[in-house]
C-alpha atoms as a PDB file:
ATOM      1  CA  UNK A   1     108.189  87.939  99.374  1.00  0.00           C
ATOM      2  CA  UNK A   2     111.251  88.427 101.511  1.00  0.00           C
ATOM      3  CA  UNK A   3     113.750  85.628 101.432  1.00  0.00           C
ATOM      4  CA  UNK A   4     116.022  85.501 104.717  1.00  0.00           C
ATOM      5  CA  UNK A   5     119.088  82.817 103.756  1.00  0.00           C
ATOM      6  CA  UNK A   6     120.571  82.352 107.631  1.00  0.00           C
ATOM      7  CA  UNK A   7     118.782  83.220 111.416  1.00  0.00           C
ATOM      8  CA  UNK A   8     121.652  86.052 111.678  1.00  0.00           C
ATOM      9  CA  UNK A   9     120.155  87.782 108.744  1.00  0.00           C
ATOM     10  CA  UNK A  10     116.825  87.450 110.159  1.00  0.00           C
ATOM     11  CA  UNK A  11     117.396  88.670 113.422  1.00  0.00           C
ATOM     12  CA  UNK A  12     115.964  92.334 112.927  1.00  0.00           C
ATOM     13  CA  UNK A  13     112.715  90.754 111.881  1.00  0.00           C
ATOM     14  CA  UNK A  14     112.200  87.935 114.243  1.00  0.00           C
ATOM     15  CA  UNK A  15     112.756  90.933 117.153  1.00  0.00           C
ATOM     16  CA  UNK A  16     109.711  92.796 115.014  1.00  0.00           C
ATOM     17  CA  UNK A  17     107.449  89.547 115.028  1.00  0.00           C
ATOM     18  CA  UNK A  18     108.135  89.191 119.201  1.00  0.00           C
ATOM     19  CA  UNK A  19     106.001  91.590 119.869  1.00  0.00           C
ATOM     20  CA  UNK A  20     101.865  90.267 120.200  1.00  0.00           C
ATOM     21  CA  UNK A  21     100.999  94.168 119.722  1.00  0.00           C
ATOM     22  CA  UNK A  22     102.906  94.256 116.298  1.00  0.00           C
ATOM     23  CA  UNK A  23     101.228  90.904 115.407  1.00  0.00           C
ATOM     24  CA  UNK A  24      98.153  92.674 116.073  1.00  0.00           C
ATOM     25  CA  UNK A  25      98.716  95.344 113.199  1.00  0.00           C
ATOM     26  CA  UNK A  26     100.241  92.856 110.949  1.00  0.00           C
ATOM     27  CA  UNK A  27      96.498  91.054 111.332  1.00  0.00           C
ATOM     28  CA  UNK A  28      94.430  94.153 111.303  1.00  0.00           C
ATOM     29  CA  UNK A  29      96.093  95.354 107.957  1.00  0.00           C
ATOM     30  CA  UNK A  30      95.633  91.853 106.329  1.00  0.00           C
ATOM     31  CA  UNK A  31      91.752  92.065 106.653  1.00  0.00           C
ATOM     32  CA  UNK A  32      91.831  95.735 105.775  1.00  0.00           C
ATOM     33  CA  UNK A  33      94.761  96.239 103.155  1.00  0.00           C
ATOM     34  CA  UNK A  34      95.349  99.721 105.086  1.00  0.00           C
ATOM     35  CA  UNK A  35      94.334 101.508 107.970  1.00  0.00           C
ATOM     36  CA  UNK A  36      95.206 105.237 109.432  1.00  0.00           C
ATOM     37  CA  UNK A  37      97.027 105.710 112.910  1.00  0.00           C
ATOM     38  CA  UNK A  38      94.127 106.754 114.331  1.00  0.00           C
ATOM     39  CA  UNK A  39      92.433 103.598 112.845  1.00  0.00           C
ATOM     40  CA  UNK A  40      94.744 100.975 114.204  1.00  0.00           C
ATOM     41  CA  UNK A  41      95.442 103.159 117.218  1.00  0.00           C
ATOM     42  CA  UNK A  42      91.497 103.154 118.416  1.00  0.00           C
ATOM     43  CA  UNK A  43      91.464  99.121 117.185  1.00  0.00           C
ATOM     44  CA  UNK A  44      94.573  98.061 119.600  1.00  0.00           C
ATOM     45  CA  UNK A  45      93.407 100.452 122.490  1.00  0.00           C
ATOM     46  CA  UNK A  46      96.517 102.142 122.675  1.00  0.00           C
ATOM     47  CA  UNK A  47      97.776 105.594 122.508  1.00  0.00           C
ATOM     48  CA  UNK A  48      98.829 106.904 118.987  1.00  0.00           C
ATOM     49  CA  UNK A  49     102.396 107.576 120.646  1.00  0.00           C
ATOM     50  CA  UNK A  50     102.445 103.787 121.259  1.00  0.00           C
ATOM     51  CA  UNK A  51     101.834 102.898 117.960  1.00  0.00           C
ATOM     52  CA  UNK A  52     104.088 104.843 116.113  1.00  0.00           C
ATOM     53  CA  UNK A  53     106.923 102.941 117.925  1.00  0.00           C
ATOM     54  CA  UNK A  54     105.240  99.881 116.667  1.00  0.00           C
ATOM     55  CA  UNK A  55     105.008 100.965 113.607  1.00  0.00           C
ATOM     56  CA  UNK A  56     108.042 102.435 112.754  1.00  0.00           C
ATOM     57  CA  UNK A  57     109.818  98.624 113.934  1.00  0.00           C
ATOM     58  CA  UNK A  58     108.149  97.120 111.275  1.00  0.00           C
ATOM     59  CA  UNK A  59     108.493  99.829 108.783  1.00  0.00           C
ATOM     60  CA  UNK A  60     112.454  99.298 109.243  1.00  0.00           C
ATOM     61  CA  UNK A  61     111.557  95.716 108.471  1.00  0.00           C
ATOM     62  CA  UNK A  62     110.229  96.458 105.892  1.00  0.00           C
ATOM     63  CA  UNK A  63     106.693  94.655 106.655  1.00  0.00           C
ATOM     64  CA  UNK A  64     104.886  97.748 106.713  1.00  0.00           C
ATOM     65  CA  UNK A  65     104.704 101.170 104.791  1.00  0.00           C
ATOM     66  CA  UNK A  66     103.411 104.061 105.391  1.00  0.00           C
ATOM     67  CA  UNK A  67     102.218 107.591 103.145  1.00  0.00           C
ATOM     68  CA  UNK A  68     100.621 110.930 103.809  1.00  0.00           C
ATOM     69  CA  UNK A  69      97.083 111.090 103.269  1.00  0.00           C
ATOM     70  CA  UNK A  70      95.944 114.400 103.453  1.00  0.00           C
ATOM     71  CA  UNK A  71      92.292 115.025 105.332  1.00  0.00           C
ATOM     72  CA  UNK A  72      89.994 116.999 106.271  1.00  0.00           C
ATOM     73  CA  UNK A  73      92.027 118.349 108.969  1.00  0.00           C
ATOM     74  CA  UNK A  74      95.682 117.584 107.853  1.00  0.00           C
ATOM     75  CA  UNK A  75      97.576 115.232 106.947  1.00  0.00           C
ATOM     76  CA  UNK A  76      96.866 111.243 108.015  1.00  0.00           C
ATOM     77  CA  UNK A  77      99.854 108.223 108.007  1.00  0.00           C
ATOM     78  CA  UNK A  78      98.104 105.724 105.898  1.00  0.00           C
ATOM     79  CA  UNK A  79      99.905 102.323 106.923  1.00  0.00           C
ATOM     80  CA  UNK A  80      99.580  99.197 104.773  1.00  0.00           C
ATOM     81  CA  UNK A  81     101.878  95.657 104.266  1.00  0.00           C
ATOM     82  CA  UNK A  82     104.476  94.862 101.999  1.00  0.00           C
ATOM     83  CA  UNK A  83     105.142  91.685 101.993  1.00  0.00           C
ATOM     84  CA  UNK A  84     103.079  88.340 101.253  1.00  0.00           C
ATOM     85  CA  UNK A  85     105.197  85.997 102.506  1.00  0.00           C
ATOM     86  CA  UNK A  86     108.310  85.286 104.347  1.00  0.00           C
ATOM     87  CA  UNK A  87     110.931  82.731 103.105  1.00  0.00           C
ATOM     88  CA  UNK A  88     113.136  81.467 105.969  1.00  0.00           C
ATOM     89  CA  UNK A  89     115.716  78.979 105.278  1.00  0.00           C
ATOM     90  CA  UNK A  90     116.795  77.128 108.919  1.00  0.00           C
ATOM     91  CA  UNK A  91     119.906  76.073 107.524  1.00  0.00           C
ATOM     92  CA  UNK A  92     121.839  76.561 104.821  1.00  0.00           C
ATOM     93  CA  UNK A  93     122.935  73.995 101.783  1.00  0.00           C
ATOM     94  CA  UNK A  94     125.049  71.421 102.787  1.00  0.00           C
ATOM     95  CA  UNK A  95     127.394  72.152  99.797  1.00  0.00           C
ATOM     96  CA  UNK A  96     127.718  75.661  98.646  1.00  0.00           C
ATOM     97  CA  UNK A  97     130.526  75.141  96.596  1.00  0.00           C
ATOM     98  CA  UNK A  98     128.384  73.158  94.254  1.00  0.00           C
ATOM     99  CA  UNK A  99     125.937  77.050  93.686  1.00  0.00           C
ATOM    100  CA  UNK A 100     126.892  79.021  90.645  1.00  0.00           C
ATOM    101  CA  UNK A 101     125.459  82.057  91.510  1.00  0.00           C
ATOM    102  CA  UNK A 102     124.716  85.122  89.038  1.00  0.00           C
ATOM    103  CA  UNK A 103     122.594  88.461  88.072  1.00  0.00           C
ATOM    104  CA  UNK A 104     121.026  89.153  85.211  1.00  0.00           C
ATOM    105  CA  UNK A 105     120.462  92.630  84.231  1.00  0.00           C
ATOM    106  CA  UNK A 106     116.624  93.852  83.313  1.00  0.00           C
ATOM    107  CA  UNK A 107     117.814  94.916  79.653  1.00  0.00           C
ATOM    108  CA  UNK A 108     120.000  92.015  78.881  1.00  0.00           C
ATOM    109  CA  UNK A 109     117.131  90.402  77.444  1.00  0.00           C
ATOM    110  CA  UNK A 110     118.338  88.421  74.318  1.00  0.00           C
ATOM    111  CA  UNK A 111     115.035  88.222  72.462  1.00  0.00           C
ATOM    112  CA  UNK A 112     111.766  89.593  72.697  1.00  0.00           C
ATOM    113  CA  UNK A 113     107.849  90.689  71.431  1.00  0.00           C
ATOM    114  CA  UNK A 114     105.938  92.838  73.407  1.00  0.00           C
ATOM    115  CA  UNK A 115     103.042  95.332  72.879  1.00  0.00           C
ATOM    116  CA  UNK A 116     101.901  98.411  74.649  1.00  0.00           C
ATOM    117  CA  UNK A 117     101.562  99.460  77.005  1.00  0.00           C
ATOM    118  CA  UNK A 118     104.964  98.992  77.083  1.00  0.00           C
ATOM    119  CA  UNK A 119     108.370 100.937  77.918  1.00  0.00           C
ATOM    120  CA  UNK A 120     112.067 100.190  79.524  1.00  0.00           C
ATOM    121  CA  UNK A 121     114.003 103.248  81.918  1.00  0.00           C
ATOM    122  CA  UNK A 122     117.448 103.320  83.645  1.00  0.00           C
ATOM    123  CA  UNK A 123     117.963 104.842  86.855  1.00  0.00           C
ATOM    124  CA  UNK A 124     118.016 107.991  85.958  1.00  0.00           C
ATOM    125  CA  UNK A 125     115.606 108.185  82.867  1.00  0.00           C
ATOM    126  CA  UNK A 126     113.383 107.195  80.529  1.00  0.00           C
ATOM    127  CA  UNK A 127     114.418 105.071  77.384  1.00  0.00           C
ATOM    128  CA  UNK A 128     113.016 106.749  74.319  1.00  0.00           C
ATOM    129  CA  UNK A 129     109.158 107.109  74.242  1.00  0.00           C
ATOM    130  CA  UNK A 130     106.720 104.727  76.633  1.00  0.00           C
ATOM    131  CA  UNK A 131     104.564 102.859  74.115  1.00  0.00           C
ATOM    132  CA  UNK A 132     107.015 102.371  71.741  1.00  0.00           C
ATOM    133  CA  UNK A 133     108.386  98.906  71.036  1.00  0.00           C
ATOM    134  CA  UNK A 134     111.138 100.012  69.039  1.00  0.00           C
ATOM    135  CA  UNK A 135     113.377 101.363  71.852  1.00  0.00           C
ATOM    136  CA  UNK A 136     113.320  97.959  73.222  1.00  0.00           C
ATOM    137  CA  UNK A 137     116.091  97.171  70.825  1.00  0.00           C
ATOM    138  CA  UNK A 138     117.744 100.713  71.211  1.00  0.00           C
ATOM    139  CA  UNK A 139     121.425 100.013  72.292  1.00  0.00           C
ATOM    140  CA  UNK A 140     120.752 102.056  76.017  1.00  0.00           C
ATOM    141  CA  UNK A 141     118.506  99.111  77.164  1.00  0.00           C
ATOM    142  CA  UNK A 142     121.333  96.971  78.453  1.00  0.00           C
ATOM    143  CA  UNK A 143     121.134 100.176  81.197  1.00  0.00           C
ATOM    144  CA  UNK A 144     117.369  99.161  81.965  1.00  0.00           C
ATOM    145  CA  UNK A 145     116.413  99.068  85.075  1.00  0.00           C
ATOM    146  CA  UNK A 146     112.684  98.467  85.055  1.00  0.00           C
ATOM    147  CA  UNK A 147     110.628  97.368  81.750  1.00  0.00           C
ATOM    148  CA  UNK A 148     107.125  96.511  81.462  1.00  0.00           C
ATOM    149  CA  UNK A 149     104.584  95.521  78.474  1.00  0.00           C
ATOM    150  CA  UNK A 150     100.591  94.320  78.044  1.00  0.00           C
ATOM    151  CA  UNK A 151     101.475  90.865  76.158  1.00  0.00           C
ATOM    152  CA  UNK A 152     104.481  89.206  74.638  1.00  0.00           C
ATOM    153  CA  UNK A 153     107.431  87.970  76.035  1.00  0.00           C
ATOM    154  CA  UNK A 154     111.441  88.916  77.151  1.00  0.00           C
ATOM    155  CA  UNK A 155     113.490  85.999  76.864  1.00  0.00           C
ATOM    156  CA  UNK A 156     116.866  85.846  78.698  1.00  0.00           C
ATOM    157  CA  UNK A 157     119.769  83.948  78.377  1.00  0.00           C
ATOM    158  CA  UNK A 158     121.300  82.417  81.975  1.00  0.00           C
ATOM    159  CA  UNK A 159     125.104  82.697  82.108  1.00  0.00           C
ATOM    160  CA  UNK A 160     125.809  78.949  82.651  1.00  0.00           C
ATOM    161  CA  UNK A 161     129.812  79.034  84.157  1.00  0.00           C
ATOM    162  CA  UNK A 162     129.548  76.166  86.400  1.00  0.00           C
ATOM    163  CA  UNK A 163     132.743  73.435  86.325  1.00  0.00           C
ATOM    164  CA  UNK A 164     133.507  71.098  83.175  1.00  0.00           C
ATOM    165  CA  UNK A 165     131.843  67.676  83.325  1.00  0.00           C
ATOM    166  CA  UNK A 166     129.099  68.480  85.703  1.00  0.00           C
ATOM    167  CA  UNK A 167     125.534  68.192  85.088  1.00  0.00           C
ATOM    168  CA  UNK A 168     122.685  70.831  86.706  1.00  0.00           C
ATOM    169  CA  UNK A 169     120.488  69.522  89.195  1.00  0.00           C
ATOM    170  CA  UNK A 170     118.372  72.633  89.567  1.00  0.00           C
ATOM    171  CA  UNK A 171     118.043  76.088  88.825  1.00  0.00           C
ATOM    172  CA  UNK A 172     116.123  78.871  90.956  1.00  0.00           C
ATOM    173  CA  UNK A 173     115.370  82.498  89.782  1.00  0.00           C
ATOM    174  CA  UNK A 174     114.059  85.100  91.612  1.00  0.00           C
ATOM    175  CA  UNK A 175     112.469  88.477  90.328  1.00  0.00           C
ATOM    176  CA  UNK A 176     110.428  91.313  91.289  1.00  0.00           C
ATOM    177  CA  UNK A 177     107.628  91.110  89.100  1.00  0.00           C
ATOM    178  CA  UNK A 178     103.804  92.866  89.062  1.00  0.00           C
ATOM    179  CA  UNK A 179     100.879  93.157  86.223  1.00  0.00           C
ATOM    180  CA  UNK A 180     100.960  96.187  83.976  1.00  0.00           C
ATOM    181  CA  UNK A 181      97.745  98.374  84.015  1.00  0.00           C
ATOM    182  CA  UNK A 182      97.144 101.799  82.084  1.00  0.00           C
ATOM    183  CA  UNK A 183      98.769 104.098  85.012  1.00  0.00           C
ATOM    184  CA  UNK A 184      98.400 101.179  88.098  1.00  0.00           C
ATOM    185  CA  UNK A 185      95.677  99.384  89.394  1.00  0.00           C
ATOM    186  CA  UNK A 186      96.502  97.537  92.936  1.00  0.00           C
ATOM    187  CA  UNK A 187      93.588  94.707  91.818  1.00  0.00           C
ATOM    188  CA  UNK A 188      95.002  94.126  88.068  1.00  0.00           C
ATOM    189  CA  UNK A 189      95.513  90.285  87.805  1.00  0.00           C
ATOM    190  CA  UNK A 190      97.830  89.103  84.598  1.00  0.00           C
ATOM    191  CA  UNK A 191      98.983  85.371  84.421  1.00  0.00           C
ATOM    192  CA  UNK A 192     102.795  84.845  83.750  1.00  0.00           C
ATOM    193  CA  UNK A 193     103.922  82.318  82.386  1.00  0.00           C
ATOM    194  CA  UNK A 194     107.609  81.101  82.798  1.00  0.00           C
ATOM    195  CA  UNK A 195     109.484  78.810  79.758  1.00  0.00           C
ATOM    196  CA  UNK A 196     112.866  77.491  79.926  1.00  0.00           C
ATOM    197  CA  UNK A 197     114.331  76.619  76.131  1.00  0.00           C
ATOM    198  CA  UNK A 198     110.661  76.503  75.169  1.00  0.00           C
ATOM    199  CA  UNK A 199     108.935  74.452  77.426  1.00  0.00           C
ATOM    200  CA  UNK A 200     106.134  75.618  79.339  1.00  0.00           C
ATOM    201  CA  UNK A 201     107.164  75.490  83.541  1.00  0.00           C
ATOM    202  CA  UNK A 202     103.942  76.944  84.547  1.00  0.00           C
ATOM    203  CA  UNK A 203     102.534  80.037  85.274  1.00  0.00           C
ATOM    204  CA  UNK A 204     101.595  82.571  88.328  1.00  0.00           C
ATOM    205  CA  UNK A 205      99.107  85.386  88.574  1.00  0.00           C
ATOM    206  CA  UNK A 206     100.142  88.876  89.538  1.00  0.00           C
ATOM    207  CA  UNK A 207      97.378  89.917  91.712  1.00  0.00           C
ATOM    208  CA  UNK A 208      98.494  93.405  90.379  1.00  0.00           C
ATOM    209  CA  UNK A 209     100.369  96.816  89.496  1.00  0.00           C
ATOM    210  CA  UNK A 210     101.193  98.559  92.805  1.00  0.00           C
ATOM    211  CA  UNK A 211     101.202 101.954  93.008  1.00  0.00           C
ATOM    212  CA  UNK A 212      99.638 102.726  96.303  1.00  0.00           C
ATOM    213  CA  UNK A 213     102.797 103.478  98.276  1.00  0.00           C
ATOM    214  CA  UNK A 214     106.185 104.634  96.558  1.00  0.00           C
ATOM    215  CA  UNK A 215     108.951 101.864  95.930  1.00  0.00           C
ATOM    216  CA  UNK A 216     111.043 101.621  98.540  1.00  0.00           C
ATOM    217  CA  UNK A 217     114.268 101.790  96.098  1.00  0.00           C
ATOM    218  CA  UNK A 218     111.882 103.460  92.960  1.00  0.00           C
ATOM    219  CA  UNK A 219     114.007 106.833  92.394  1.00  0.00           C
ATOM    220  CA  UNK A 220     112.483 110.472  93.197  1.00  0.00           C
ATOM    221  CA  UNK A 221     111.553 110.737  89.697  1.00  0.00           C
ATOM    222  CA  UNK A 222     109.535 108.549  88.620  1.00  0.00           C
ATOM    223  CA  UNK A 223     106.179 109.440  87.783  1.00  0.00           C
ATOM    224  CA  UNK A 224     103.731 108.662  90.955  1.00  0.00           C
ATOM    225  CA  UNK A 225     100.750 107.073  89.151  1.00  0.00           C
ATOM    226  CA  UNK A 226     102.997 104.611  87.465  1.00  0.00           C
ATOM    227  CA  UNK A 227     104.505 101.281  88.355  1.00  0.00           C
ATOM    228  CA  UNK A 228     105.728 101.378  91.780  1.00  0.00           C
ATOM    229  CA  UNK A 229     106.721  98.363  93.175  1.00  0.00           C
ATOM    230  CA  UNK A 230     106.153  94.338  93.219  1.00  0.00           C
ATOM    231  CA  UNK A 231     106.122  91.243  94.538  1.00  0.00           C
ATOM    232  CA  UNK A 232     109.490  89.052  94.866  1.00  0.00           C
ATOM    233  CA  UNK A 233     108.525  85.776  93.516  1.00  0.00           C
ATOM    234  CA  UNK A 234     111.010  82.168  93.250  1.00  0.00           C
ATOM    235  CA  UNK A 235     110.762  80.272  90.780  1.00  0.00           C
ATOM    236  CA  UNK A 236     112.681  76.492  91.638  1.00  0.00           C
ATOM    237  CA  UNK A 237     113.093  74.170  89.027  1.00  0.00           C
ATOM    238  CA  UNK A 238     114.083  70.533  90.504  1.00  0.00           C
ATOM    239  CA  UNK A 239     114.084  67.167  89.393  1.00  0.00           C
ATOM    240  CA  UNK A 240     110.521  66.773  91.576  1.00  0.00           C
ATOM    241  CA  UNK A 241     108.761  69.858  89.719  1.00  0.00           C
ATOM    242  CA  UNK A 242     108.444  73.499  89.179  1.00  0.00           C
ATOM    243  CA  UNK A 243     107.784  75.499  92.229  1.00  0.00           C
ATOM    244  CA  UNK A 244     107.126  79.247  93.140  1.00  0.00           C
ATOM    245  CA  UNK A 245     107.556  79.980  96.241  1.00  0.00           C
ATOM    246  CA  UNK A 246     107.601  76.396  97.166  1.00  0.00           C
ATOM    247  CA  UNK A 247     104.008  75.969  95.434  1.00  0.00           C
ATOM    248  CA  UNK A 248     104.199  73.005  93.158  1.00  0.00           C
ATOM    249  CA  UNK A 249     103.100  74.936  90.275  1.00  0.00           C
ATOM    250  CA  UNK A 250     104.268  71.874  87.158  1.00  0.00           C
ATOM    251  CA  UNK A 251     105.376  68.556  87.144  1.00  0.00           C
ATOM    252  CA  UNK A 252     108.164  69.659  84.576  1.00  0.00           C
ATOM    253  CA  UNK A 253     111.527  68.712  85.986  1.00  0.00           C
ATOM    254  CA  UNK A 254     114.835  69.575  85.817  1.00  0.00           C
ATOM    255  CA  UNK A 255     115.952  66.313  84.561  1.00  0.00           C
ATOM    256  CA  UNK A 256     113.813  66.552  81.694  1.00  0.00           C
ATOM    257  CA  UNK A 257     116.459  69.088  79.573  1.00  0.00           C
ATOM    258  CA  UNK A 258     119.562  67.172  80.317  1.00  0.00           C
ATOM    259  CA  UNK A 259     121.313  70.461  81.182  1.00  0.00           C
ATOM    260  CA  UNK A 260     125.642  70.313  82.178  1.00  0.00           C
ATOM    261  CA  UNK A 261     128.223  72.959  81.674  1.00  0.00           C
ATOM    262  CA  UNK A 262     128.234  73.059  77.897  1.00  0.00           C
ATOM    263  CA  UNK A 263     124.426  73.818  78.086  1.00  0.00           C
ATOM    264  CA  UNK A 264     122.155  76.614  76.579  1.00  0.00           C
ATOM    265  CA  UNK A 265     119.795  77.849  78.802  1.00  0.00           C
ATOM    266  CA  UNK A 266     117.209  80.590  77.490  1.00  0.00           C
ATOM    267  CA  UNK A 267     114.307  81.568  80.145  1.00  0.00           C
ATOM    268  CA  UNK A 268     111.619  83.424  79.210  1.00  0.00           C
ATOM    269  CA  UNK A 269     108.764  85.769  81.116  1.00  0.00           C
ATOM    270  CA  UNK A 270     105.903  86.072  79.083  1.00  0.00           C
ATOM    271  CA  UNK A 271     102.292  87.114  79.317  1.00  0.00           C
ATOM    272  CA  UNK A 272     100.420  85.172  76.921  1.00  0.00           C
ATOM    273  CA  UNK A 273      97.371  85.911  74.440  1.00  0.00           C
ATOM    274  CA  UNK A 274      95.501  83.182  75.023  1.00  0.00           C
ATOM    275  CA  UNK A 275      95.755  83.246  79.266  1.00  0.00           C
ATOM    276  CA  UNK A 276      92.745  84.528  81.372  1.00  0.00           C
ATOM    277  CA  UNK A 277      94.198  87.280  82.268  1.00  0.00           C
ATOM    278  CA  UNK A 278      96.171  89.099  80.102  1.00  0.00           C
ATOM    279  CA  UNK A 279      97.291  91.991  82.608  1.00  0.00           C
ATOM    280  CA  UNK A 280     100.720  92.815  81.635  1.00  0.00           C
ATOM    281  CA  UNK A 281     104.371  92.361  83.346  1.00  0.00           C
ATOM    282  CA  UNK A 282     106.506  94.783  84.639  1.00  0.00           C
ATOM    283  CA  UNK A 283     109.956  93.334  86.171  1.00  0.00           C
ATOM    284  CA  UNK A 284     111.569  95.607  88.684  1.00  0.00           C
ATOM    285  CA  UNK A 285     115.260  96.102  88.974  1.00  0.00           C
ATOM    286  CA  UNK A 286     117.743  97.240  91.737  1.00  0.00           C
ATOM    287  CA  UNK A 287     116.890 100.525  91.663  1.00  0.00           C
ATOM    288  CA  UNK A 288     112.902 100.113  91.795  1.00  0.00           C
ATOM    289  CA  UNK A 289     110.571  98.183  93.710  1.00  0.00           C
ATOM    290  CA  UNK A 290     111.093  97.345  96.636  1.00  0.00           C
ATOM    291  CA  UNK A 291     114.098  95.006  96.493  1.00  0.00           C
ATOM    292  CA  UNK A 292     117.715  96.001  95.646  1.00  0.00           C
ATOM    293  CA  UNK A 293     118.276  93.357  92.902  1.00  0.00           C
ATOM    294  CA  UNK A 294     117.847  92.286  89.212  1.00  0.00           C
ATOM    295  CA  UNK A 295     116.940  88.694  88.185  1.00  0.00           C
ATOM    296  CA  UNK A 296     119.020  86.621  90.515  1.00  0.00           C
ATOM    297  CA  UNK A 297     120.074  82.893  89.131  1.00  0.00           C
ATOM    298  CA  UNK A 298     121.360  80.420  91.492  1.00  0.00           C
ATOM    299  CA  UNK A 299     122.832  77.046  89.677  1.00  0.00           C
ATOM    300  CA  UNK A 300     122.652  74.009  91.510  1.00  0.00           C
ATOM    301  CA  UNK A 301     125.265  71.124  89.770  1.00  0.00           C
ATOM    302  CA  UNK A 302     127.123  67.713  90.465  1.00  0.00           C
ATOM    303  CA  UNK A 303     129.638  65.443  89.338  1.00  0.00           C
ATOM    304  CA  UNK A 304     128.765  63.092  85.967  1.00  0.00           C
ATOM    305  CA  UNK A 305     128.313  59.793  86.582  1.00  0.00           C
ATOM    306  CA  UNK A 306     130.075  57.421  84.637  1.00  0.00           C
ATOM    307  CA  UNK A 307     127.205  56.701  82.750  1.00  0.00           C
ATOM    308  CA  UNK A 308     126.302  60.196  82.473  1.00  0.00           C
END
């Protein structure tokens, strides 16, 4: 998902999107996950020279990737989408000033269980061995950039810094998350579950572990038939429900911890035993995946009321 918070930061995109020929290939690779130039050039009726113009607008977009394919006679740009949705927000909160807004690091985790397959890396290495579940408490961690298990659970603890005497009044998080498969598996469903100080908020189900195209931020490194990238879900907490990606996913509200600025808050990511589809979690940081970012936590808060 790619979340645009104001038109100006948009702009690049909705220039991308004006174009019926670029709408075209956005269609075309939805009903075929990916196509070749020569593919999508025949299907258009244009030249290849055309398309790669097209192409490389909404590859800067990033809407579209593209890889080398090598054929029968050379190499072939295999193009493919990125994104599943697109967030736009019109206009902005009416009162900013009442946003504490944070990052959590991938290896601050403050508890956790997990089992392999399962491992953690910076950005410039590996932590320990991969199936290991010991080096999840090894003291280089807290540099994780990227961690990912079969079943269990990281739990984190939000920074909660907003003023004295308010209360919260909702709480968003966003993440880069996917399924973990043995090496990756693009059709690899695994339902997460999200909890905040226990209680269940609801779930979502990674479609998969990407690993078709490279991450757009995953470093040179990194092993190619391994985790590449994954999807950017929101998860909203409000005091009408529990929403990702603005899908009413619980009835579980905000008002139902009671939560101001002396509060605990401890939210945890797990993949559970008992679920349908126990297909791992891997949670990308800024420097995999596609997205430059850890877990982002955005604090919505008011005044007490005087009976409050």
């Amino acid at each position: 998902m790619l979340h645009i918070e104001s038109l100006d930061d948009g702009l690049e995109l909705f220039k991308a999107l004006g174009s019926e020929v670029r709408i075209d290939i956005i269609k075309l690779l939805m009903e075929n996950k990916t196509m070749n130039m020569n593919e999508l050039a025949t299907s258009l009726k244009i030249t290849n020279g055309a398309l790669t113009g097209h192409i490389k607008k909404l590859e800067s977009c990033g809407i579209v990737s593209t890889a080398n394919e090598s054929m029968g006679h050379g190499n072939q740009k295999i193009c493919s989408l990125r994104l599943d949705k697109i967030l736009i927000d019109i206009q902005p909160g009416n009162a900013q000033e009442n946003v504490y807004s944070n990052e959590i690091n991938i290896g601050h985790y403050t508890d956790y269980k997990v089992y392999p397959t399962c491992g953690l890396a910076t950005a410039n290495k590996l932590i320990g061995e991969v199936d290991d579940t010991r080096y999840f408490s090894h003291p280089d961690r807290y540099n994780a950039d990227i961690l990912w298990f079969t079943k269990g659970y990281v739990e984190y603890m939000i920074p909660n810094f907003i003023p004295l005497n308010q209360k919260i009044t909702g709480i968003m998080i966003s993440a880069e998350l996917s399924s973990e498969a043995p090496g990756i598996n693009n059709n690899w469903p695994s339902d997460i579950n999200f909890y905040l100080n226990n209680v269940h908020l609801g779930s979502w189900t990674s479609p998969g572990d990407f690993g078709d195209v490279p991450g757009i931020f995953t470093p040179d490194w990194w092993y190619p038939n391994w985790n590449q990238y994954g999807l950017l879900k929101m998860l909203v907490i409000n005091r009408s429900g529990t929403y990702i990606d603005g899908l009413k996913i619980s009835d579980v509200t905000i008002d139902q911890f009671d939560l101001d600025s002396t509060s605990t808050m401890k939210f945890k990511m797990s993949v559970d035993e008992d679920s349908e589809h126990v297909g791992g979690l891997t949670i990308f940081g800024k420097t995999f995946g596609n997205y430059a970012q850890d877990i982002k936590v955005n604090i919505s808060y008011a005044p007490k009321t005087p009976q409050e």
